[in-house]
C-alpha atoms as a PDB file:
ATOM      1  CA  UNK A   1      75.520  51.621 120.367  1.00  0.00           C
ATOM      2  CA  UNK A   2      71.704  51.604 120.070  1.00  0.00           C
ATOM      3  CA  UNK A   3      69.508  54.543 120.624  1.00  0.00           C
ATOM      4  CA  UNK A   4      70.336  55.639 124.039  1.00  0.00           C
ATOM      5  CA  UNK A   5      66.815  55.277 126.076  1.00  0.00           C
ATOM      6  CA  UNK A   6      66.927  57.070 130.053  1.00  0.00           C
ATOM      7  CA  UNK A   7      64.310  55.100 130.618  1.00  0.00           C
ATOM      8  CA  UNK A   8      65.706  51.757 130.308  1.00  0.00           C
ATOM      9  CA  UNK A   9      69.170  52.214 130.389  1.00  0.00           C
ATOM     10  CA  UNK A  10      72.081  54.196 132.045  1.00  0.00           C
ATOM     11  CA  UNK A  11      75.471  54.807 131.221  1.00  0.00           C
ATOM     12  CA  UNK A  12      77.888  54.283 134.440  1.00  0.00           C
ATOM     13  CA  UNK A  13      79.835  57.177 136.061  1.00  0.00           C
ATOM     14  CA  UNK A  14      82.766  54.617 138.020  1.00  0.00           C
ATOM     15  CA  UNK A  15      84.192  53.377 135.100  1.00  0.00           C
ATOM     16  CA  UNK A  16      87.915  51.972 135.168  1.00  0.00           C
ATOM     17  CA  UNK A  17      89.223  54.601 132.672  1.00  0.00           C
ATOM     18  CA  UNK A  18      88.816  57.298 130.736  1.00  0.00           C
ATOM     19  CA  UNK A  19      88.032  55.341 127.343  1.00  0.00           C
ATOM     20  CA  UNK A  20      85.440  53.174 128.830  1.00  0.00           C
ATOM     21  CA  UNK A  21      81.726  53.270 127.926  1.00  0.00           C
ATOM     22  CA  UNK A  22      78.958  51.303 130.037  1.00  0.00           C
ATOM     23  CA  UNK A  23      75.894  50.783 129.391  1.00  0.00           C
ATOM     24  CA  UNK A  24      73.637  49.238 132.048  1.00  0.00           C
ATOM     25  CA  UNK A  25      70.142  47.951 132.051  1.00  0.00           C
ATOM     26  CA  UNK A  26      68.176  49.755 134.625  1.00  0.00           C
ATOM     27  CA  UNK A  27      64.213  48.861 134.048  1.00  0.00           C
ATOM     28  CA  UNK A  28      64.904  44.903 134.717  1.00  0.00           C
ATOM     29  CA  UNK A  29      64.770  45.222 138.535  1.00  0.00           C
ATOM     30  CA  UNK A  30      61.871  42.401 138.865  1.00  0.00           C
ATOM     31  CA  UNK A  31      63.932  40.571 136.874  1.00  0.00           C
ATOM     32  CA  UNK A  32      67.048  40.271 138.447  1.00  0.00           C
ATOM     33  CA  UNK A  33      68.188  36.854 139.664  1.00  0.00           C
ATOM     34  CA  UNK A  34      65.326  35.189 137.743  1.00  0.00           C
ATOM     35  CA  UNK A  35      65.996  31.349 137.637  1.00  0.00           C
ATOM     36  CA  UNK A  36      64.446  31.270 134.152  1.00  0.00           C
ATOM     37  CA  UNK A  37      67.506  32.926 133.081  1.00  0.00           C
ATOM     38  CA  UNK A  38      70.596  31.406 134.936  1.00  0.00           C
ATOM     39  CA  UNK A  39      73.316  31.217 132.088  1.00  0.00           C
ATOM     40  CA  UNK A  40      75.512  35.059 131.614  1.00  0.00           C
ATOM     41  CA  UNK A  41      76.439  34.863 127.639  1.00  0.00           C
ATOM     42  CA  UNK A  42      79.410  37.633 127.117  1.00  0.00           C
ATOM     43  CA  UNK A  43      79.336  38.169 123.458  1.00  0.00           C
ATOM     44  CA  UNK A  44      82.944  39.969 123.142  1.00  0.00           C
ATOM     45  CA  UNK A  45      84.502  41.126 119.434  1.00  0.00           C
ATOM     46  CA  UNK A  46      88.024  42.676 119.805  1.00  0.00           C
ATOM     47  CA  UNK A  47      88.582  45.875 117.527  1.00  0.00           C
ATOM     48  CA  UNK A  48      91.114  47.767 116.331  1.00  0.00           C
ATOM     49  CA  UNK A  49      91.350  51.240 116.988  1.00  0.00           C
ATOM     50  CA  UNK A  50      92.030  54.423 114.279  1.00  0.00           C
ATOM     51  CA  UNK A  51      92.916  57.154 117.448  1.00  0.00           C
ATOM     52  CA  UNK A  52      94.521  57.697 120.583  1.00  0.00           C
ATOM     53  CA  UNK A  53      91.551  57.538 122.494  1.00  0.00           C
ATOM     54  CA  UNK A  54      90.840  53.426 122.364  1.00  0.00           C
ATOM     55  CA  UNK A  55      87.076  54.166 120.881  1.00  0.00           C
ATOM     56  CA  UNK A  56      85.524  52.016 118.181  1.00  0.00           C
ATOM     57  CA  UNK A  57      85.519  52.802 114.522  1.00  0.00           C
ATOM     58  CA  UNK A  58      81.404  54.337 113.799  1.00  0.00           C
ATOM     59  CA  UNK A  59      81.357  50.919 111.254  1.00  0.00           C
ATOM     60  CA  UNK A  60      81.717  49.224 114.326  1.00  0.00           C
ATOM     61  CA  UNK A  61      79.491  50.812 116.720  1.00  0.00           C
ATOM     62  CA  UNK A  62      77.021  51.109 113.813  1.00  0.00           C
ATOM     63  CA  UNK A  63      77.006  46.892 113.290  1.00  0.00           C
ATOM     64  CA  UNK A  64      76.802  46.261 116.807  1.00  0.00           C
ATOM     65  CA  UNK A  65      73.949  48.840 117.768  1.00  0.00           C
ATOM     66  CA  UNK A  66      72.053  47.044 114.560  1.00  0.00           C
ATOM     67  CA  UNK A  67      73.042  43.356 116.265  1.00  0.00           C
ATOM     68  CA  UNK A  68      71.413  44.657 119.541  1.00  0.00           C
ATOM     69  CA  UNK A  69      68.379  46.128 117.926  1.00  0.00           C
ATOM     70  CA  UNK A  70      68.270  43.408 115.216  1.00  0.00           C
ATOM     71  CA  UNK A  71      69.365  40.280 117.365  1.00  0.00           C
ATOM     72  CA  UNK A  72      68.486  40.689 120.914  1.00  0.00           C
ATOM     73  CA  UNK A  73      65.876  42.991 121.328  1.00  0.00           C
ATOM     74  CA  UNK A  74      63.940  40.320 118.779  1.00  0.00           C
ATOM     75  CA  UNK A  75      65.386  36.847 121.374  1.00  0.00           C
ATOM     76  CA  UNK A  76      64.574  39.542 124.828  1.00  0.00           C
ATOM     77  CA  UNK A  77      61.251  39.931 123.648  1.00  0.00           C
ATOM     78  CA  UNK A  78      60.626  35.685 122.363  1.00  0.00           C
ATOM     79  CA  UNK A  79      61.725  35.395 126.029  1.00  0.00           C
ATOM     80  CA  UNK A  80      64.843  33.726 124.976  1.00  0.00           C
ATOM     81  CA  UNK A  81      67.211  36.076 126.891  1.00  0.00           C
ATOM     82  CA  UNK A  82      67.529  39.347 128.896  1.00  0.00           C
ATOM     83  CA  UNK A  83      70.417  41.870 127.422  1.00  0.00           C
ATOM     84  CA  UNK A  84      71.626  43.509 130.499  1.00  0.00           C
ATOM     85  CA  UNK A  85      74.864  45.740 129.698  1.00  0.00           C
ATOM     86  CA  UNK A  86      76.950  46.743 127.031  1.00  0.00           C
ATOM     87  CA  UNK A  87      81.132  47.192 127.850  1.00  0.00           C
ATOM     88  CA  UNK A  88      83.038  49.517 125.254  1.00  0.00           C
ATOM     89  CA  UNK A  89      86.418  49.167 126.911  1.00  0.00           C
ATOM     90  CA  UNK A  90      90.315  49.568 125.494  1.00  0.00           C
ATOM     91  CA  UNK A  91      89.903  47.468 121.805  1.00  0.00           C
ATOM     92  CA  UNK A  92      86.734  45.429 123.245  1.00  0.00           C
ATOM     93  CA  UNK A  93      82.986  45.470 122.987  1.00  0.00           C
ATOM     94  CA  UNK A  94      80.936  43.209 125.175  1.00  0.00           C
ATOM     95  CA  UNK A  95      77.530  42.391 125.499  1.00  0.00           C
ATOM     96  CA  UNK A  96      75.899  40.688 128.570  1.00  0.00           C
ATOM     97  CA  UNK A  97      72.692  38.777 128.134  1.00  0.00           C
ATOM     98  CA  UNK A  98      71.234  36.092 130.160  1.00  0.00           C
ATOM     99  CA  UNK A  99      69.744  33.707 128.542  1.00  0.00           C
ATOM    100  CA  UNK A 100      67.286  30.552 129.223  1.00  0.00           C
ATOM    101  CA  UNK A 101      69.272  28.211 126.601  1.00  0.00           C
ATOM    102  CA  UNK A 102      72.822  29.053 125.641  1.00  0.00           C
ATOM    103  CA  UNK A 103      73.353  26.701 122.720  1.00  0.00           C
ATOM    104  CA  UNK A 104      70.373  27.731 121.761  1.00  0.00           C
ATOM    105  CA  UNK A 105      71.111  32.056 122.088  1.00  0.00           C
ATOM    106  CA  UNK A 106      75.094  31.199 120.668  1.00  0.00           C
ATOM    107  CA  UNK A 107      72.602  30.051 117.696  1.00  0.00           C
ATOM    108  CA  UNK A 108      70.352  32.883 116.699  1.00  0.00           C
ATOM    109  CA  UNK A 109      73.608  34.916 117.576  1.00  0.00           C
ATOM    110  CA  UNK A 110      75.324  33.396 115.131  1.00  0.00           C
ATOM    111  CA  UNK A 111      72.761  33.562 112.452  1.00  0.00           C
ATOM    112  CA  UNK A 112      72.903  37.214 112.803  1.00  0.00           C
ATOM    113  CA  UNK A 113      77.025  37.652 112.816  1.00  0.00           C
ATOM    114  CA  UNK A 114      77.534  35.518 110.086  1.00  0.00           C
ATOM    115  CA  UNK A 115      75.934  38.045 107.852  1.00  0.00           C
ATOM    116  CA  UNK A 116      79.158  40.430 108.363  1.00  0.00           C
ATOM    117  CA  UNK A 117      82.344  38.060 108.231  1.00  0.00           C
ATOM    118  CA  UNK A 118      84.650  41.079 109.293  1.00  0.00           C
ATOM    119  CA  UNK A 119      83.271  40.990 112.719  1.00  0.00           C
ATOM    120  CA  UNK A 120      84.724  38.125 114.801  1.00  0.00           C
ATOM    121  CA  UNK A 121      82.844  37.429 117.710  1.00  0.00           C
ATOM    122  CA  UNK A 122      83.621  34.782 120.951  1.00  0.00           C
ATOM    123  CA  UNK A 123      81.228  33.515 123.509  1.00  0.00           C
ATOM    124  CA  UNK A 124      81.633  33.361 126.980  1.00  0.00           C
ATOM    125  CA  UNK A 125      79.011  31.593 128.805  1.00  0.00           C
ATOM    126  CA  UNK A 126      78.990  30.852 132.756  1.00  0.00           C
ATOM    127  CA  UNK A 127      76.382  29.896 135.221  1.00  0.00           C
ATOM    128  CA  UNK A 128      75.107  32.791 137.218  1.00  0.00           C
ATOM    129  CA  UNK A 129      71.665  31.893 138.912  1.00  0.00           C
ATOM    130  CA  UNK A 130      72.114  34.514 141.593  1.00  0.00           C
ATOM    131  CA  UNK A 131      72.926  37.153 138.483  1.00  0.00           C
ATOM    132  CA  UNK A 132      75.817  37.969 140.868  1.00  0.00           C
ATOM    133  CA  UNK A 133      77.865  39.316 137.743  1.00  0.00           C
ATOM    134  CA  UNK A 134      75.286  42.032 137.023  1.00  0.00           C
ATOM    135  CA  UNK A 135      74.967  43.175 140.593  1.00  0.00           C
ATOM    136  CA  UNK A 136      78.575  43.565 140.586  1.00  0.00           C
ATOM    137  CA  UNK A 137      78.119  45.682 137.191  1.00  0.00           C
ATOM    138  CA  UNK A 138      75.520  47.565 138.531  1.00  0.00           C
ATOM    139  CA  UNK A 139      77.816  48.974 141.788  1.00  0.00           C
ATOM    140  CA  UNK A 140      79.535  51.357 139.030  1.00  0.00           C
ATOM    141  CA  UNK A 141      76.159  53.302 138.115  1.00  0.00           C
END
């Protein structure tokens, strides 16, 4: 989705299939388990597929690497949130952030997607002070 950095992220080798594509956060290590940033927002849009192989249309990949560039690099770097991994997976893209404020994130989030109606997005938000979801995550690199 965005430009692919080596230095601050990694795409995961133990994937669950074939058509999967994870993207992991791997230069937040100091960060991990923060308690400034105990809420896990999955941002998850559902798409269709054009192949056999499950993968996002480019228009798709293309919006969401500009939402991740656009939306949460801008609220990681206000301190708002930390964007941790990024899930291509069988008709779904997710996005993992933690985030100080949720109602506050779902927000600036929103101000962003409404932009592109064709996009339908959901939020998922759960407590996760130990970041226990990541670690889990990061077991597949």
């Amino acid at each position: 989705m965005q430009t692919f950095n080596e230095e601050k992220w990694t795409l995961c080798q133990k994937v669950s299939n074939i058509n999967q594509m994870l993207k992991v956060r791997i230069d937040i290590n100091d960060k991990i388990a923060d308690v400034n940033y105990p809420n896990l927002l999955t941002i998850k849009h559902k798409y269709t597929t054009s192949d056999d192989v499950l993968f996002p249309e480019l228009s798709t990949l293309s919006y969401f690497a500009a939402f991740e560039e656009k939306c949460l690099e801008k609220l990681e770097e206000s301190g708002s949130l930390i964007f941790v991994a990024s899930n291509i997976n069988e008709g779904m893209v997710q996005l993992y952030v933690y985030c100080k404020d949720e109602k506050k994130t779902i927000l600036e989030c929103i101000n962003f997607l409404k932009n592109n109606p064709n996009f339908i997005v959901e939020f998922e938000v759960k407590k996760d002070v130990k970041w226990n979801d990541f670690k889990i995550i990061l077991t597949k690199r």
